[in-house]
Protein backbone atom coordinates (compact mmCIF):
# COMPACT_ATOMS: atom_id res chain seq x y z
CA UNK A 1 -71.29 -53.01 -91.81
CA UNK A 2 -71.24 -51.99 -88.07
CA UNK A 3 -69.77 -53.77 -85.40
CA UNK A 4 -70.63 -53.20 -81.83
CA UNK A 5 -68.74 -54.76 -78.42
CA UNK A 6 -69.60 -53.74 -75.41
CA UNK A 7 -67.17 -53.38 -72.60
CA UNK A 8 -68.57 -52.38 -69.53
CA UNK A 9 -71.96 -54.01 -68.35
CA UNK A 10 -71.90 -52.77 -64.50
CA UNK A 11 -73.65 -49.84 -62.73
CA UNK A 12 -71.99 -48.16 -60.47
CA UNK A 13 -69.23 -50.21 -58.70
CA UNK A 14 -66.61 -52.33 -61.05
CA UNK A 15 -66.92 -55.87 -60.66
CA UNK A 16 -64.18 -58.93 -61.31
CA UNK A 17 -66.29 -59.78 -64.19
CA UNK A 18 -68.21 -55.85 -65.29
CA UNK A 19 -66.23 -53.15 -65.90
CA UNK A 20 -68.36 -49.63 -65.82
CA UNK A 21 -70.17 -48.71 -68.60
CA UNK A 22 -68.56 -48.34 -72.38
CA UNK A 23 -69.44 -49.57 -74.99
CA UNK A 24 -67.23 -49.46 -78.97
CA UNK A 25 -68.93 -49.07 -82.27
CA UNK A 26 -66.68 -50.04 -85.53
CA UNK A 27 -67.70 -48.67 -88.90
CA UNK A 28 -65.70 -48.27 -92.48
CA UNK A 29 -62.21 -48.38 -90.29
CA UNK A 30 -63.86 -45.64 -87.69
CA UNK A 31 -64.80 -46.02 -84.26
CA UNK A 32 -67.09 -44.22 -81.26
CA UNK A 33 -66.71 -45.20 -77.81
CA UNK A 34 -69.51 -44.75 -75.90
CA UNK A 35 -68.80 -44.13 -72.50
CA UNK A 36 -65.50 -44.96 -70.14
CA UNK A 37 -65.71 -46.17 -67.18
CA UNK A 38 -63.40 -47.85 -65.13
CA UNK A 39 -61.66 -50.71 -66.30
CA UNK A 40 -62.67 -49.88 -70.02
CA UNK A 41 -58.83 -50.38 -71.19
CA UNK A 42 -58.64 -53.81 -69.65
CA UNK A 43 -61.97 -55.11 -70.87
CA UNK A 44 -60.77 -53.62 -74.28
CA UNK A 45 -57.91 -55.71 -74.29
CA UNK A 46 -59.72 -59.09 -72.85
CA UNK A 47 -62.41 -58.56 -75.96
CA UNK A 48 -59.44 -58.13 -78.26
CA UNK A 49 -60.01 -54.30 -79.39
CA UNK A 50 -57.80 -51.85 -79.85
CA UNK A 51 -59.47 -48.16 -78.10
CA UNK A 52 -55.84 -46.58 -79.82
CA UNK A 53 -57.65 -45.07 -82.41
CA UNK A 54 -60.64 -43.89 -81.64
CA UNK A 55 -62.19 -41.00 -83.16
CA UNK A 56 -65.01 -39.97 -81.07
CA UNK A 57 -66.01 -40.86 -77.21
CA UNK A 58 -69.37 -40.19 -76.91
CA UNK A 59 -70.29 -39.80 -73.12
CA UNK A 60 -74.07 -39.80 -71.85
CA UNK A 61 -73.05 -38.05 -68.50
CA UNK A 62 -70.95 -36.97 -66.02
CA UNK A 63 -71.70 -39.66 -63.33
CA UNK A 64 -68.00 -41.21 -61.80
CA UNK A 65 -68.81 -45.01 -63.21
CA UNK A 66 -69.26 -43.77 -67.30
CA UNK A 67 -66.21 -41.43 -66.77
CA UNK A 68 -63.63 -42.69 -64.56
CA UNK A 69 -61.74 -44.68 -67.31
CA UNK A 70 -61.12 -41.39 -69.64
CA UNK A 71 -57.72 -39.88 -67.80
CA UNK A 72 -56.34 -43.19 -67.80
CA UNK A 73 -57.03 -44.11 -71.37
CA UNK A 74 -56.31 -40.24 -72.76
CA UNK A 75 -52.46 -40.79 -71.33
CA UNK A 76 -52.15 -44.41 -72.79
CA UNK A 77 -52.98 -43.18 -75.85
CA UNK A 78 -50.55 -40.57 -76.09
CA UNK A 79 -48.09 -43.25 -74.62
CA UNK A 80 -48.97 -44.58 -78.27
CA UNK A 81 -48.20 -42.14 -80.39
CA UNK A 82 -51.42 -40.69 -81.08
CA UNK A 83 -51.19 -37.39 -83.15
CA UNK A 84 -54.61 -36.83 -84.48
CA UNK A 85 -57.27 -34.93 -82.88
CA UNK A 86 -59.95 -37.07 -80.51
CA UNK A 87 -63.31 -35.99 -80.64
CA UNK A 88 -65.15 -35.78 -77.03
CA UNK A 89 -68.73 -35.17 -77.17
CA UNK A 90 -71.11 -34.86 -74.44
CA UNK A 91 -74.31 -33.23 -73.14
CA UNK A 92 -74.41 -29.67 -71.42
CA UNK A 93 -71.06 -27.69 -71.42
CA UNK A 94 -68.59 -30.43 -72.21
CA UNK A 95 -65.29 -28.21 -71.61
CA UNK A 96 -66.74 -27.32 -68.03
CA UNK A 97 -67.92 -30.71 -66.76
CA UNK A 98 -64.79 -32.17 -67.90
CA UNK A 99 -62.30 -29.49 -66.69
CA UNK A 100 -61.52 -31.94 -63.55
CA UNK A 101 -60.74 -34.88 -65.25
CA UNK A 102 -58.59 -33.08 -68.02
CA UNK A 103 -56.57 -31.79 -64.60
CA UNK A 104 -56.02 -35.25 -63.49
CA UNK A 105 -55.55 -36.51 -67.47
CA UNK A 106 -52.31 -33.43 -67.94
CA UNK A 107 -50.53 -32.87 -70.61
CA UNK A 108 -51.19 -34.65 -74.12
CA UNK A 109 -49.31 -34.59 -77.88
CA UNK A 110 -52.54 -34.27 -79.68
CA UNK A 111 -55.59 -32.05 -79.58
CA UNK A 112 -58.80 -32.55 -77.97
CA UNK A 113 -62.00 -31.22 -79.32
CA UNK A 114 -64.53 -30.99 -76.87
CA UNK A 115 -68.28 -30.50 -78.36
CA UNK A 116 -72.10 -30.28 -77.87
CA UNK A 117 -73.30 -31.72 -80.90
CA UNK A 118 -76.77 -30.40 -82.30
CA UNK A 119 -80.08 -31.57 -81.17
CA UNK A 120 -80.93 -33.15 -85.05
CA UNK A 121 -76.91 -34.51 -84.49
CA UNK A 122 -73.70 -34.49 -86.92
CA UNK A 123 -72.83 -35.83 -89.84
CA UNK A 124 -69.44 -37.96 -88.32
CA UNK A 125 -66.90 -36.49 -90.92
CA UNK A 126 -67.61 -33.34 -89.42
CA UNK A 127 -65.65 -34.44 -86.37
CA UNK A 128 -63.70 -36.72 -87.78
CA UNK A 129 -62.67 -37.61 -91.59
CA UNK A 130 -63.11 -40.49 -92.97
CA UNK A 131 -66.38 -41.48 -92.37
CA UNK A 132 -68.27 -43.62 -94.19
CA UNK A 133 -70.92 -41.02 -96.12
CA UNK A 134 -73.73 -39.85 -94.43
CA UNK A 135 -72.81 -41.60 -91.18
CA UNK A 136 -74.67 -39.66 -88.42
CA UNK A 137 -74.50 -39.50 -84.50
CA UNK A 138 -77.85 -37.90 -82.92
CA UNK A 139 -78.00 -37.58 -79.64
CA UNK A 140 -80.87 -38.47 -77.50
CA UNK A 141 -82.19 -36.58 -74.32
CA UNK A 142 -82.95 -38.46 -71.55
CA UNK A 143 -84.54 -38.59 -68.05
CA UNK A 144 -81.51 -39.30 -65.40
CA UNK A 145 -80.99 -37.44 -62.25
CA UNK A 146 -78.23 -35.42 -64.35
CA UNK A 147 -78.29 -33.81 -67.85
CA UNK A 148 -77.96 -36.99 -69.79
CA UNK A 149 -78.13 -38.31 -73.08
CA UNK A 150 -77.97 -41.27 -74.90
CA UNK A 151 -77.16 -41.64 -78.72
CA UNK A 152 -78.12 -42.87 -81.99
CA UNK A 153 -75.84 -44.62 -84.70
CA UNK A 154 -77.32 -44.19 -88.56
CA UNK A 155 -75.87 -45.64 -91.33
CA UNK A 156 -77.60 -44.70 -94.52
CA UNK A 157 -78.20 -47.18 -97.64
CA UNK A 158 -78.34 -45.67 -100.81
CA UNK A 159 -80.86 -47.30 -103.50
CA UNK A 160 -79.50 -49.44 -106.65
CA UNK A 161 -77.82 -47.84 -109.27
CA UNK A 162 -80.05 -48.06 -112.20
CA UNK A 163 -77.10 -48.41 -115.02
CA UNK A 164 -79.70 -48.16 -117.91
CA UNK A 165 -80.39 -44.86 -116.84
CA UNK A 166 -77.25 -43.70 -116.54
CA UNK A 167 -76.18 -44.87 -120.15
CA UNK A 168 -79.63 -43.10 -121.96
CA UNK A 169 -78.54 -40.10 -120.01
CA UNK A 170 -75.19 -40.72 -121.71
CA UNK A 171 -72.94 -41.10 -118.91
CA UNK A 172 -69.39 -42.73 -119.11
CA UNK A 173 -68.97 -45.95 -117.51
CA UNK A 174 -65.55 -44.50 -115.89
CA UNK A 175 -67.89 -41.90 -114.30
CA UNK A 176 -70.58 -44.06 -112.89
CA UNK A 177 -68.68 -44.57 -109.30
CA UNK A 178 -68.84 -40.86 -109.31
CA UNK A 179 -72.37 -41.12 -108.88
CA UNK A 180 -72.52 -43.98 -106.74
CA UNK A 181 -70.99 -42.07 -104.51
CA UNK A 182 -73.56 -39.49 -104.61
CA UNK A 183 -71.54 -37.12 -106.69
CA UNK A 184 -72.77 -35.00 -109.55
CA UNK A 185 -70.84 -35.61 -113.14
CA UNK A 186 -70.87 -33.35 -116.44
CA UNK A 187 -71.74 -34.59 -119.52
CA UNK A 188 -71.74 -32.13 -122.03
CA UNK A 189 -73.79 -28.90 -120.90
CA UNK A 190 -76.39 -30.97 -118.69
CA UNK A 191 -75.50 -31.76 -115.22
CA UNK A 192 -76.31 -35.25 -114.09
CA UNK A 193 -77.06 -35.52 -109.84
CA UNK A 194 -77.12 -39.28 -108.17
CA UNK A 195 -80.84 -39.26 -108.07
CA UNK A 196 -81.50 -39.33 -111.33
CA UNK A 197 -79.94 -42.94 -112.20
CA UNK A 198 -79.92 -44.04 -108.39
CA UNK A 199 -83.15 -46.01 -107.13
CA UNK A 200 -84.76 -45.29 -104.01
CA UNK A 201 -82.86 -45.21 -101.00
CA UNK A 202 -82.42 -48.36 -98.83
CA UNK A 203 -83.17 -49.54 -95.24
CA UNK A 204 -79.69 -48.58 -93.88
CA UNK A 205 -78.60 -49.26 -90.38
CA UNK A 206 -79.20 -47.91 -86.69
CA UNK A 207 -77.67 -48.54 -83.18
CA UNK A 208 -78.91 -46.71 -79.98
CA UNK A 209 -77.01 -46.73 -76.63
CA UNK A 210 -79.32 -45.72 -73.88
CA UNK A 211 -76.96 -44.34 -71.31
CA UNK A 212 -78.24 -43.79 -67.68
CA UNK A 213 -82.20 -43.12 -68.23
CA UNK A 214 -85.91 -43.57 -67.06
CA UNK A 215 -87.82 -45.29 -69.45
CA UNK A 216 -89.27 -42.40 -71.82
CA UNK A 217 -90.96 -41.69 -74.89
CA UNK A 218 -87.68 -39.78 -76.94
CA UNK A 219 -85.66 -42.59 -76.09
CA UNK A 220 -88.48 -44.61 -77.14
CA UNK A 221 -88.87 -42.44 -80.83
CA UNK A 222 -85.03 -42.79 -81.55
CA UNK A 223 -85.30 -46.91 -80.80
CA UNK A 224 -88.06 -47.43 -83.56
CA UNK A 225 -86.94 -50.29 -85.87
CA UNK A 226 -83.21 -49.87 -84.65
CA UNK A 227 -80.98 -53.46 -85.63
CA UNK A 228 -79.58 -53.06 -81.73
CA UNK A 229 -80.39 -51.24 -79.01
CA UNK A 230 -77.83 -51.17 -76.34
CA UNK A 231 -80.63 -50.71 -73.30
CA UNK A 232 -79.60 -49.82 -69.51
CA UNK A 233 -81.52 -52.22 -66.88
CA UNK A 234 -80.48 -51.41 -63.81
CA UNK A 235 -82.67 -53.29 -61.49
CA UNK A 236 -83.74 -56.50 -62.00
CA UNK A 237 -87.05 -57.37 -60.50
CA UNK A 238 -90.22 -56.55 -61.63
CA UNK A 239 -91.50 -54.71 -58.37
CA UNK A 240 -88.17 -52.40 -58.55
CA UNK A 241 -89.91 -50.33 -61.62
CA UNK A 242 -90.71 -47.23 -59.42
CA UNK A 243 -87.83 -47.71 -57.51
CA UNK A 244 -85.55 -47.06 -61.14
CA UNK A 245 -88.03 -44.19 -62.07
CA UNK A 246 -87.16 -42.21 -58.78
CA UNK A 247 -83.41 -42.79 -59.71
CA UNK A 248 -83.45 -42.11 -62.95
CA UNK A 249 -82.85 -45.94 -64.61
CA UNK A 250 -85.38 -49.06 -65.70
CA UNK A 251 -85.41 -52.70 -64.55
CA UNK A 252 -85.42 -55.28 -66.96
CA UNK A 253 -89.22 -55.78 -67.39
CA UNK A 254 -89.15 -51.93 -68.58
CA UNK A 255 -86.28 -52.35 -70.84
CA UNK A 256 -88.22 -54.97 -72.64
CA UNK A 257 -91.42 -52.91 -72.59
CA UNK A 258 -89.80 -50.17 -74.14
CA UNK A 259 -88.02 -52.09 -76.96
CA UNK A 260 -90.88 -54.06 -77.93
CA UNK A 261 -92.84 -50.69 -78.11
CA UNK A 262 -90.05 -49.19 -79.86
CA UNK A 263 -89.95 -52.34 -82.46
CA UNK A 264 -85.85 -52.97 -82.49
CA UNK A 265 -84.94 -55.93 -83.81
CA UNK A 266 -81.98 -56.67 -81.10
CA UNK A 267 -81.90 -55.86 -77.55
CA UNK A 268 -78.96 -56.36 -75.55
CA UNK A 269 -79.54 -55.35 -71.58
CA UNK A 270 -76.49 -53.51 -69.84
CA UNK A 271 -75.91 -51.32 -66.48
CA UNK A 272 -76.55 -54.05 -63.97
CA UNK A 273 -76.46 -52.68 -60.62
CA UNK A 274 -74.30 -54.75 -58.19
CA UNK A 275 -77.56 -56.32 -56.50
CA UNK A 276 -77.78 -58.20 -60.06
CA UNK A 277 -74.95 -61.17 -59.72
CA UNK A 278 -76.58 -63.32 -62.21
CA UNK A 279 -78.18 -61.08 -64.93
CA UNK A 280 -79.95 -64.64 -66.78
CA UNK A 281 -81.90 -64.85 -63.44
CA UNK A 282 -84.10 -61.51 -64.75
CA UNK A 283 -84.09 -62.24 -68.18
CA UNK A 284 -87.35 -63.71 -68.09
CA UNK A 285 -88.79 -60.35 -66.87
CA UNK A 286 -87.31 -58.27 -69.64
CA UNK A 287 -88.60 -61.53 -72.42
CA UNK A 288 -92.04 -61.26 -71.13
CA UNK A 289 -92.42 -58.03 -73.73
CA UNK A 290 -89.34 -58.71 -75.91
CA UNK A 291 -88.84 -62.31 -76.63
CA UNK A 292 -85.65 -61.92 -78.43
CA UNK A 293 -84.10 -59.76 -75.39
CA UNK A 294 -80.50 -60.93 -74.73
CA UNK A 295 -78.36 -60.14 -70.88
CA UNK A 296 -75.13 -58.02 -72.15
CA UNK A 297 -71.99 -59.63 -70.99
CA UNK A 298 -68.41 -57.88 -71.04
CA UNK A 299 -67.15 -58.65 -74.57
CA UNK A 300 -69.95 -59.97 -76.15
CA UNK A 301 -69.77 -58.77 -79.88
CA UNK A 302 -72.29 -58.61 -82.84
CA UNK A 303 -71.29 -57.42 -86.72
CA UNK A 304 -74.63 -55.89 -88.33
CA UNK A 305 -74.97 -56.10 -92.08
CA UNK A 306 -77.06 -54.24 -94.38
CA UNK A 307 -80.30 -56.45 -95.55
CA UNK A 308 -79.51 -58.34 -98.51
C-alpha cells in the first residue's frame, strides 16, 4: 500500500494555513518527499509525520517556494541522529543548482547523494535499500519557465502464484516464497524462474506529482490510469488559462481537463497562488471535466491499496 499526505498546497508566498509546496509518499516503511518548501517541517508535524527518515527528496525545480524548507530540515535531521545517506534527486545538474543552499545548510553527520536520475527512472533500492521490489521513481519533463520535472510513483503487482504448478514442477513448499518473491530456485538439474508458476502480472499502483508545469502532453502520458495525481492549479478562474501557459502553470479548469484526458482515478489540486483564498470557490471549474476532482488542503491524507 502507498500512502500519500501532502504538506504544502501554496504557490509562491507561505500562508497561515499553506505551507509551499511538498508533498510525502509512504511505501513498505520507505518514504519520498516531494518537494520542500517553506514551512514543510511544521506542516509535517501538524499532519502527524515524521520527515526524520526520509530516503529520497525528490525536487521538481529550483524555484525559492519548492526549496526553501531543505537547509532547515537537512540540520534538524542531523540534530536527530541521522546516519544514513539521503538521497536528493532533481532535474539538470543537481550538485550545481543546489551548491547555495548546501552553503547555507553546513556541515552534516551523514552523506548526501545528489543525482539526475535517468529519463526511463530508477528502480528505488538503487538509491536507497529497502524498497519494496520493483518500486520505481520516473521522472517527468515538464513545461515551467525553469528546467522542471515532475515525477511518477509505480508500484508493481505481481500475478497469483499458481501453487499447482509449482508442485508438478516439483518444487518444495519451503521454497515457494522464494519464488514469490521473484527469485529463481533449483530443483534437481532444472532451474525453476517465477514466471513459470506465477500468473500474469497485476494492476499495481501509480502516483504522479506534477510540480510547477503548463498543461502538456508527457505529463499527460505519465497520468494515464494513475490511482492519484497530485496536479498543480495555480490560477483559479477559467479566463486565467493563457495567463498560466505564459508562466509556466494551469488553472483549475486545465487541471481537470488534463486528468480526465489522462483517465486517473483521483485528482487532488495543489499550488494555489495567493489570489486563491478559498480554493472550493474554483472547484467547480476544475469538476466541469473531472467530476471526482478534489481542492488539496495541508494535511489531507489518502492510503491507496492494491485492487482486491
Amino acid at each position: 500500500m502507498i500512502t500519500v499526505t501532502l504538506l504544502g498546497t501554496s504557490a509562491l508566498i507561505p500562508l497561515p494555513d499553506r505551507a509551499e509546496t511538498a508533498a510525502q509518499l509512504v511505501c513498505g516503511g520507505h518514504s519520498i518527499l516531494f518537494d520542500c518548501g517553506e514551512g514543510t517541517q511544521t506542516a509535517a508535524r501538524k499532519a502527524g509525520v515524521s520527515l526524520m527518515k526520509t530516503d529520497v527528496i525528490a525536487l521538481t525545480h529550483y524555484h525559492g517556494d519548492h526549496i526553501f524548507g531543505l537547509p532547515g530540515l537537512l540540520q534538524t535531521m542531523g540534530v536527530m541522529g541521522r546516519t544514513q545517506p539521503l538521497t536528493i534527486v532533481g532535474p539538470g545538474a543537481v550538485e550545481q543548482e543546489l551548491e547555495p543552499i548546501l552553503a547555507l545548510t553546513g556541515w552534516l553527520p551523514y552523506a548526501l547523494r545528489l543525482v539526475t536520475i535517468p529519463e526511463e527512472g530508477v528502480v528505488l533500492n538503487r538509491l536507497s535499500e529497502g524498497w519494496p521490489d520493483g518500486a520505481r521513481l520516473i521522472p517527468v519533463p515538464t513545461v515551467h519557465r525553469v528546467v522542471s520535472q515532475g515525477y511518477a510513483f509505480v508500484l508493481p503487482r505481481a500475478g497469483k502464484f499458481q501453487p499447482e504448478k509449482a508442485k508438478a514442477l516439483g518444487v518444495p513448499t519451503n521454497q515457494w516464497r522464494f519464488l514469490q518473491k521473484g527469485e529463481c530456485v533449483q530443483v534437481g538439474e532444472e532451474t525453476i524462474l517465477p514466471e513459470m508458476v506465477m500468473g500474469a502480472p497485476r494492476k499495481g499502483l501509480k502516483v504522479v506529482f506534477s510540480g510547477d508545469t503548463a498543461a502538456c502532453e508527457r505529463l499527460q502520458k505519465a497520468s494515464e490510469e494513475a490511482d492519484l495525481l497530485l496536479c498543480e492549479a495555480t490560477y483559479g478562474e477559467n479566463d486565467q488559462g493563457q495567463l498560466a501557459a505564459e508562466h509556466g502553470h494551469m488553472n483549475f479548469a486545465q487541471a481537470g481537463q488534463l486528468a480526465a484526458q489522462a483517465g486517473v482515478k483521483r485528482l487532488w489540486l495543489m499550488h494555489y497562488s495567493q489570489m486563491v483564498e478559498e480554493p472550493l470557490d474554483y472547484l467547480p471549474n476544475a469538476q466541469a471535466f473531472f467530476p471526482g476532482a478534489e481542492c488539496g488542503v495541508d494535511g489531507k491524507t489518502i492510503t491507496l491499496r492494491f485492487e482486491a
